[in-house]
Protein backbone atom coordinates (compact mmCIF):
# COMPACT_ATOMS: atom_id res chain seq x y z
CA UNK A 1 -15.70 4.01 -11.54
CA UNK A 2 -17.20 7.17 -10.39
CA UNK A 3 -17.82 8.23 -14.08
CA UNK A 4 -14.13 7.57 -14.85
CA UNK A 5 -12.49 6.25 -17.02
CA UNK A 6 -9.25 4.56 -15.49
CA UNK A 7 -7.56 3.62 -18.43
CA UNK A 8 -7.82 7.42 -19.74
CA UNK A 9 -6.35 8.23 -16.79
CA UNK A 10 -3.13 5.50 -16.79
CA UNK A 11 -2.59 7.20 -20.12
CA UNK A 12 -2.35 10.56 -19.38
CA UNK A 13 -0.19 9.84 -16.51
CA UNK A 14 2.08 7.86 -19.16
CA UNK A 15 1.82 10.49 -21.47
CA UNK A 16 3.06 13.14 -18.54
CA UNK A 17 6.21 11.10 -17.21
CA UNK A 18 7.39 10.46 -21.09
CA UNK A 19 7.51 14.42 -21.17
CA UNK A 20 9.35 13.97 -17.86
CA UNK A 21 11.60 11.48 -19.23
CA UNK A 22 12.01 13.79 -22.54
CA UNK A 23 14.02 16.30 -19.97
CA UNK A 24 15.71 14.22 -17.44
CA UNK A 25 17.50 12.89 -20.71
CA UNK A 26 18.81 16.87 -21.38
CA UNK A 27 21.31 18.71 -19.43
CA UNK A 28 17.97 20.67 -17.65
CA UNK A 29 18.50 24.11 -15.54
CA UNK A 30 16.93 24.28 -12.17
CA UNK A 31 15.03 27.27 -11.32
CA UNK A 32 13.48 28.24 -7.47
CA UNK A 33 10.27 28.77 -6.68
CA UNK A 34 8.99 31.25 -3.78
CA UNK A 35 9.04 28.50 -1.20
CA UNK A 36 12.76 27.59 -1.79
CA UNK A 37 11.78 24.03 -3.52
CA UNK A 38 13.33 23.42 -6.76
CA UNK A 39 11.01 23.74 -10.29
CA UNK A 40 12.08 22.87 -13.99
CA UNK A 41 10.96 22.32 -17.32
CA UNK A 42 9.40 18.72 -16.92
CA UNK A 43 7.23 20.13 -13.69
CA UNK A 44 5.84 21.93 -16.62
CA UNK A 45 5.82 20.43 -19.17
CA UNK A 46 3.94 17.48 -17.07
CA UNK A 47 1.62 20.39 -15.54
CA UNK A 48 0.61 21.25 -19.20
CA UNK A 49 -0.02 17.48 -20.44
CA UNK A 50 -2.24 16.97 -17.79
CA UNK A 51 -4.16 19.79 -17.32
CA UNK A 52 -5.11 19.90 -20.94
CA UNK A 53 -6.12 16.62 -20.85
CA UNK A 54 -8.09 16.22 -17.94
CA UNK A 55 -9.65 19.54 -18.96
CA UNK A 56 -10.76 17.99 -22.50
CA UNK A 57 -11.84 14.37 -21.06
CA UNK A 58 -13.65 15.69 -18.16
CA UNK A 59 -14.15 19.73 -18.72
CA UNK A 60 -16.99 19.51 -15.59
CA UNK A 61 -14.20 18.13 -13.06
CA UNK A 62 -12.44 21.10 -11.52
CA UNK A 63 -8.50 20.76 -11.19
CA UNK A 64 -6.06 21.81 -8.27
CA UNK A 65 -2.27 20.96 -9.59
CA UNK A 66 0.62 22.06 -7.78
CA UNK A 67 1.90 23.63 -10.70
CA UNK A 68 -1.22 25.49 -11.64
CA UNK A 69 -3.59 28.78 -10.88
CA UNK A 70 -3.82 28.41 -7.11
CA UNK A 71 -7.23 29.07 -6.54
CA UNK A 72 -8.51 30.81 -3.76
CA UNK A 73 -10.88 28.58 -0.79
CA UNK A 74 -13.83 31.11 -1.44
CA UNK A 75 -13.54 29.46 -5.41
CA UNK A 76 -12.84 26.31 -4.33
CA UNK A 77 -14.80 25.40 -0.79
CA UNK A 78 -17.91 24.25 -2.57
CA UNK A 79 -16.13 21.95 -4.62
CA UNK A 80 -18.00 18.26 -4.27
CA UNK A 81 -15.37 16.67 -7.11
CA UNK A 82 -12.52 17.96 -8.41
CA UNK A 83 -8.98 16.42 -9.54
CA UNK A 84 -5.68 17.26 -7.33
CA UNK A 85 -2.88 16.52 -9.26
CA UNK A 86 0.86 16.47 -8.79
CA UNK A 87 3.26 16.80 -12.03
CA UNK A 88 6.55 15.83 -10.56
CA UNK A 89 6.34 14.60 -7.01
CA UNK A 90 10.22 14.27 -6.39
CA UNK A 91 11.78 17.03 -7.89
CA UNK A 92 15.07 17.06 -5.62
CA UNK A 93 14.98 13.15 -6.88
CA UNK A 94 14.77 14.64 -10.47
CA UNK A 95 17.39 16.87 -10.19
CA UNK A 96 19.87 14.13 -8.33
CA UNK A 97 19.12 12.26 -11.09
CA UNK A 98 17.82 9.10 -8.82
CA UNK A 99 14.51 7.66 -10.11
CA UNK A 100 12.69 7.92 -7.15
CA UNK A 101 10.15 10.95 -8.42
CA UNK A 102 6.88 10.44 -9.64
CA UNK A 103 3.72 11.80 -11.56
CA UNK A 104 0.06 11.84 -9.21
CA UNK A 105 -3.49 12.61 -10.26
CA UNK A 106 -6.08 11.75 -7.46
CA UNK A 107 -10.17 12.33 -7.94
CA UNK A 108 -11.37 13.90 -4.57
CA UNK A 109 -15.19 13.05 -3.83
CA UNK A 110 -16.26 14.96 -0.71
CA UNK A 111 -12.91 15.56 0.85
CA UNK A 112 -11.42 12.08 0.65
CA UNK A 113 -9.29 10.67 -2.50
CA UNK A 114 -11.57 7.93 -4.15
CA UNK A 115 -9.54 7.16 -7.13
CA UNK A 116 -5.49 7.49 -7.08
CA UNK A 117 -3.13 7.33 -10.17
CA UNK A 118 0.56 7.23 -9.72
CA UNK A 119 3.00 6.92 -12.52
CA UNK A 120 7.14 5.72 -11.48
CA UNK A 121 8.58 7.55 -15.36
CA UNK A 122 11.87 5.79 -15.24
CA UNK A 123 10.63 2.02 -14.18
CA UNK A 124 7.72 2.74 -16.68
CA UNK A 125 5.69 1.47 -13.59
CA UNK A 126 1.87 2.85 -13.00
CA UNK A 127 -0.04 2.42 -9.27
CA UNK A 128 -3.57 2.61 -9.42
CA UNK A 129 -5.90 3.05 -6.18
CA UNK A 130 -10.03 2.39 -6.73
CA UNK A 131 -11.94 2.84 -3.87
CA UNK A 132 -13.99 -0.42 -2.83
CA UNK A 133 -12.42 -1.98 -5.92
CA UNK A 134 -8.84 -2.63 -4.70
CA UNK A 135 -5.27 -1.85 -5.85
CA UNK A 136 -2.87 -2.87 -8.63
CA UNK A 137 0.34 -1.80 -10.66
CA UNK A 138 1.27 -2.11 -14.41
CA UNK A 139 4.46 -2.96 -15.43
CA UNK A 140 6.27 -1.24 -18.31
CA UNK A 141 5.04 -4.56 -20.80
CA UNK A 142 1.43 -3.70 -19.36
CA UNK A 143 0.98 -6.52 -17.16
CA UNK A 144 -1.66 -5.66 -14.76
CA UNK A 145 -0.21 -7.12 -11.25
CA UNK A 146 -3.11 -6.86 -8.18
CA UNK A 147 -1.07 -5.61 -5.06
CA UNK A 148 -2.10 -5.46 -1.10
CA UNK A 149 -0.22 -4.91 2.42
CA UNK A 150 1.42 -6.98 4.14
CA UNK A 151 1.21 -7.12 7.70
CA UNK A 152 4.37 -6.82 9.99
CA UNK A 153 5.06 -10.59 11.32
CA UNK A 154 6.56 -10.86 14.86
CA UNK A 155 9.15 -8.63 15.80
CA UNK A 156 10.42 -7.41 12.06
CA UNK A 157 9.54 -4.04 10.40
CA UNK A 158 10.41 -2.39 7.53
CA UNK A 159 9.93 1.27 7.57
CA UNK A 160 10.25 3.33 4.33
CA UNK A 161 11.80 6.85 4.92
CA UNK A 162 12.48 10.28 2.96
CA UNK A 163 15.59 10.51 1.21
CA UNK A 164 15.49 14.35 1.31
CA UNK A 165 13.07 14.79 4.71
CA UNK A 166 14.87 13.55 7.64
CA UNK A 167 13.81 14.55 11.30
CA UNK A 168 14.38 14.31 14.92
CA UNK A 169 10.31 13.32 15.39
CA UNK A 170 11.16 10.49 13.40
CA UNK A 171 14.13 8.96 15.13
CA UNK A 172 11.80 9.61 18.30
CA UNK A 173 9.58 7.10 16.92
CA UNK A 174 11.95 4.66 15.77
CA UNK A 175 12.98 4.46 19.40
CA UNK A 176 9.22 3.66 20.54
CA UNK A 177 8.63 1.59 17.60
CA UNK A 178 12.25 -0.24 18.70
CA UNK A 179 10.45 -1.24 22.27
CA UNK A 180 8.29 -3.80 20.11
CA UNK A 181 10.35 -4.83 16.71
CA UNK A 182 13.78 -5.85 17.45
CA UNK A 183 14.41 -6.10 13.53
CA UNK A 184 13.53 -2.99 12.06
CA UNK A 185 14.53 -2.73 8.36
CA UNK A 186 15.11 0.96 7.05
CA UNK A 187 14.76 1.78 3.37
CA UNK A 188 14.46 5.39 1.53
CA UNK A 189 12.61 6.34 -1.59
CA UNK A 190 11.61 9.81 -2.94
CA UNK A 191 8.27 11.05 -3.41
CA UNK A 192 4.85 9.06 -3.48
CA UNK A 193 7.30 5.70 -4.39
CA UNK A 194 6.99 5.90 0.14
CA UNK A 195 3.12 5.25 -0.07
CA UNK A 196 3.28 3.10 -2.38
CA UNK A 197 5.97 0.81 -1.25
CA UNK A 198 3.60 0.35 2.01
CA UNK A 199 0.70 -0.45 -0.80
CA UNK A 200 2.34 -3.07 -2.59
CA UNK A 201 4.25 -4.70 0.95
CA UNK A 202 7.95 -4.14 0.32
CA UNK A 203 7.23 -1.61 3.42
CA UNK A 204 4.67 -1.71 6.68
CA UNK A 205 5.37 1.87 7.91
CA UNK A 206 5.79 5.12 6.47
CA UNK A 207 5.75 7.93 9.20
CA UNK A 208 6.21 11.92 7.60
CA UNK A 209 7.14 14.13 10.32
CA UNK A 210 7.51 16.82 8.11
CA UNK A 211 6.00 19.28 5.76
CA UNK A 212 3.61 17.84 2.70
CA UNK A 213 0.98 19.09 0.75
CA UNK A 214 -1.70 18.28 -0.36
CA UNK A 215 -1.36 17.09 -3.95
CA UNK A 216 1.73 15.11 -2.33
CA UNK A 217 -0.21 13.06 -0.97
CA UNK A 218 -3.84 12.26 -2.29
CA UNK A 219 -3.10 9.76 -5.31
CA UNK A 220 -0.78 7.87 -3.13
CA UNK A 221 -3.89 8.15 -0.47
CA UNK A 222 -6.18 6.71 -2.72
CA UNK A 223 -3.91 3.81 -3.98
CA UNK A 224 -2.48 2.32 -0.39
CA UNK A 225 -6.02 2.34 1.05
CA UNK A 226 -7.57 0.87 -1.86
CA UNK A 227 -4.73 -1.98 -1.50
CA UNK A 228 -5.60 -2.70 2.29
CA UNK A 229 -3.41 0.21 4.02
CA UNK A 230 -4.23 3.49 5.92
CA UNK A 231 -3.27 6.62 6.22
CA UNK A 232 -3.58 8.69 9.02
CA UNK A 233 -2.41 11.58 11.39
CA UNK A 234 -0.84 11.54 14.53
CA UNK A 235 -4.68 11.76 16.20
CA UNK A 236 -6.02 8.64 14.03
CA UNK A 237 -8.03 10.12 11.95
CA UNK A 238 -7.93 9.72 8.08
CA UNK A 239 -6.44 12.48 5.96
CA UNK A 240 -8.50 15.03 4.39
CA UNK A 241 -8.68 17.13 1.60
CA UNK A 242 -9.62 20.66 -0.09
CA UNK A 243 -8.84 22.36 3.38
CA UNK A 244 -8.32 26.49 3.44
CA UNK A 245 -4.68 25.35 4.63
CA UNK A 246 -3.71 23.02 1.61
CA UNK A 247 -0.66 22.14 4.06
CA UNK A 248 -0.80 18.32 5.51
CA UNK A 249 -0.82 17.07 9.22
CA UNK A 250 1.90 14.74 10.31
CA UNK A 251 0.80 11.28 9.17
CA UNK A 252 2.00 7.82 9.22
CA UNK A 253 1.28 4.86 6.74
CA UNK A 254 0.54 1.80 8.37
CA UNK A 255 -0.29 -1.58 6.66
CA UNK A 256 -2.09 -2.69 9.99
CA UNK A 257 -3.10 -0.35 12.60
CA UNK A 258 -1.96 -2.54 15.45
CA UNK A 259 1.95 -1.49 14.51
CA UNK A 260 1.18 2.19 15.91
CA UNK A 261 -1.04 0.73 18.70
CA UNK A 262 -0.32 2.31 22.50
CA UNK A 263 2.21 4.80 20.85
């Protein structure tokens, strides 16, 4: 795919979240970054796995990781291909000790994620997302298990939701979303696990009314459209990437379009 070698890929992402799982085992400190959020030893010590790696498997691929140099737009505008990664999506899961955090390297072709890699450390789960080739998960035995949405049936939803993230826009929503489903289910998971539970159909909405990033969001991009889904802002237009702002619109993830329809 695209040059790519997928199973490299599943491997460094393994690779990372056993580093991961190397500190959540340890009584880790906590330190703050500039924006408030919280950082510690496995964001890095994921951030160095994978940037070495990536770097010696494919040393013509550029890389934008949360965790790394952040490059100026004037170095990084031109960019055709390059890899966003994520070390530790979830680190307020990390730190409450919860599961729900995750490791995320997408490959960005012109702006939109093509190829989407998420690895679930302690359920030794991996997503994968191929563009035009579909979606599928592997299981901590290495079963490969194909995965798809599902589309909401009558009046019942289930809607996926931060743990950490709450908002007024959202419960704003939920009361235009409550004119047409008179059983709406609410669940919470951390990090990219939201995007993903749309891909694989335990969920048929996830709406973010709140601040992202970029690298939050690409692999999990990549893997819930390859599996059938989309992803979208508040306008209806498709999430892009390598902006000059590296900030995220509101979006929502929607198994079928039709559940955001007149809203």
């Amino acid at each position: 795919m695209h040059g790519i070698d997928v199973k490299q890929l599943i491997a460094v992402v393994q690779d990372a979240g056993d580093k991961i799982m190397e500190v959540y085992e340890t009584d880790f400190t906590v330190e703050t970054k500039e924006d408030e959020s919280p950082l510690t030893a496995a964001d890095k010590a994921s951030h160095t796995v994978i940037q070495s790696r990536l770097a010696q498997l494919y040393p013509d691929i550029p890389i934008l990781s949360e965790e790394g140099k952040h490059l100026s737009y004037d170095e990084r505008k031109h960019w055709e291909r390059f890899w966003l990664v994520d070390p530790l999506d979830g680190t307020k899961e990390f730190v409450k000790r919860n599961g729900d955090f995750t490791v995320n390297i997408a490959l960005i072709e012109q702006g939109v994620p093509v190829l989407g890699v998420v690895s679930v450390p302690v359920e030794g789960i991996v997503y994968v997302g191929v563009s035009g080739e579909g979606a599928y998960k592997i299981d901590r035995e290495g079963t490969k298990e194909p995965i798809h949405v599902q589309f909401a049936l009558d009046d019942a939803l289930t809607l996926v939701e931060s743990r950490s993230h709450p908002s007024p826009e959202l419960e704003s929503l939920l009361v235009k979303l409550q004119t047409r489903f008179s059983d709406i289910r609410r669940i919470q998971r951390g990090s990219s696990l939201k995007i993903c539970a749309v891909a694989e159909g335990s969920a048929h909405i996830y709406p973010r009314m709140g601040p992202t990033m970029e690298w939050d969001t690409a692999a999990g991009q990549a893997v819930v459209e390859a599996a059938g889904g989309l992803m979208l802002k508040l306008d209806g237009t498709r999430l892009t990437y390598n902006k000059e702002n590296l900030k995220n619109d509101y979006f929502i993830v929607v198994s079928d379009q039709r559940i955001t329809a007149d809203m």
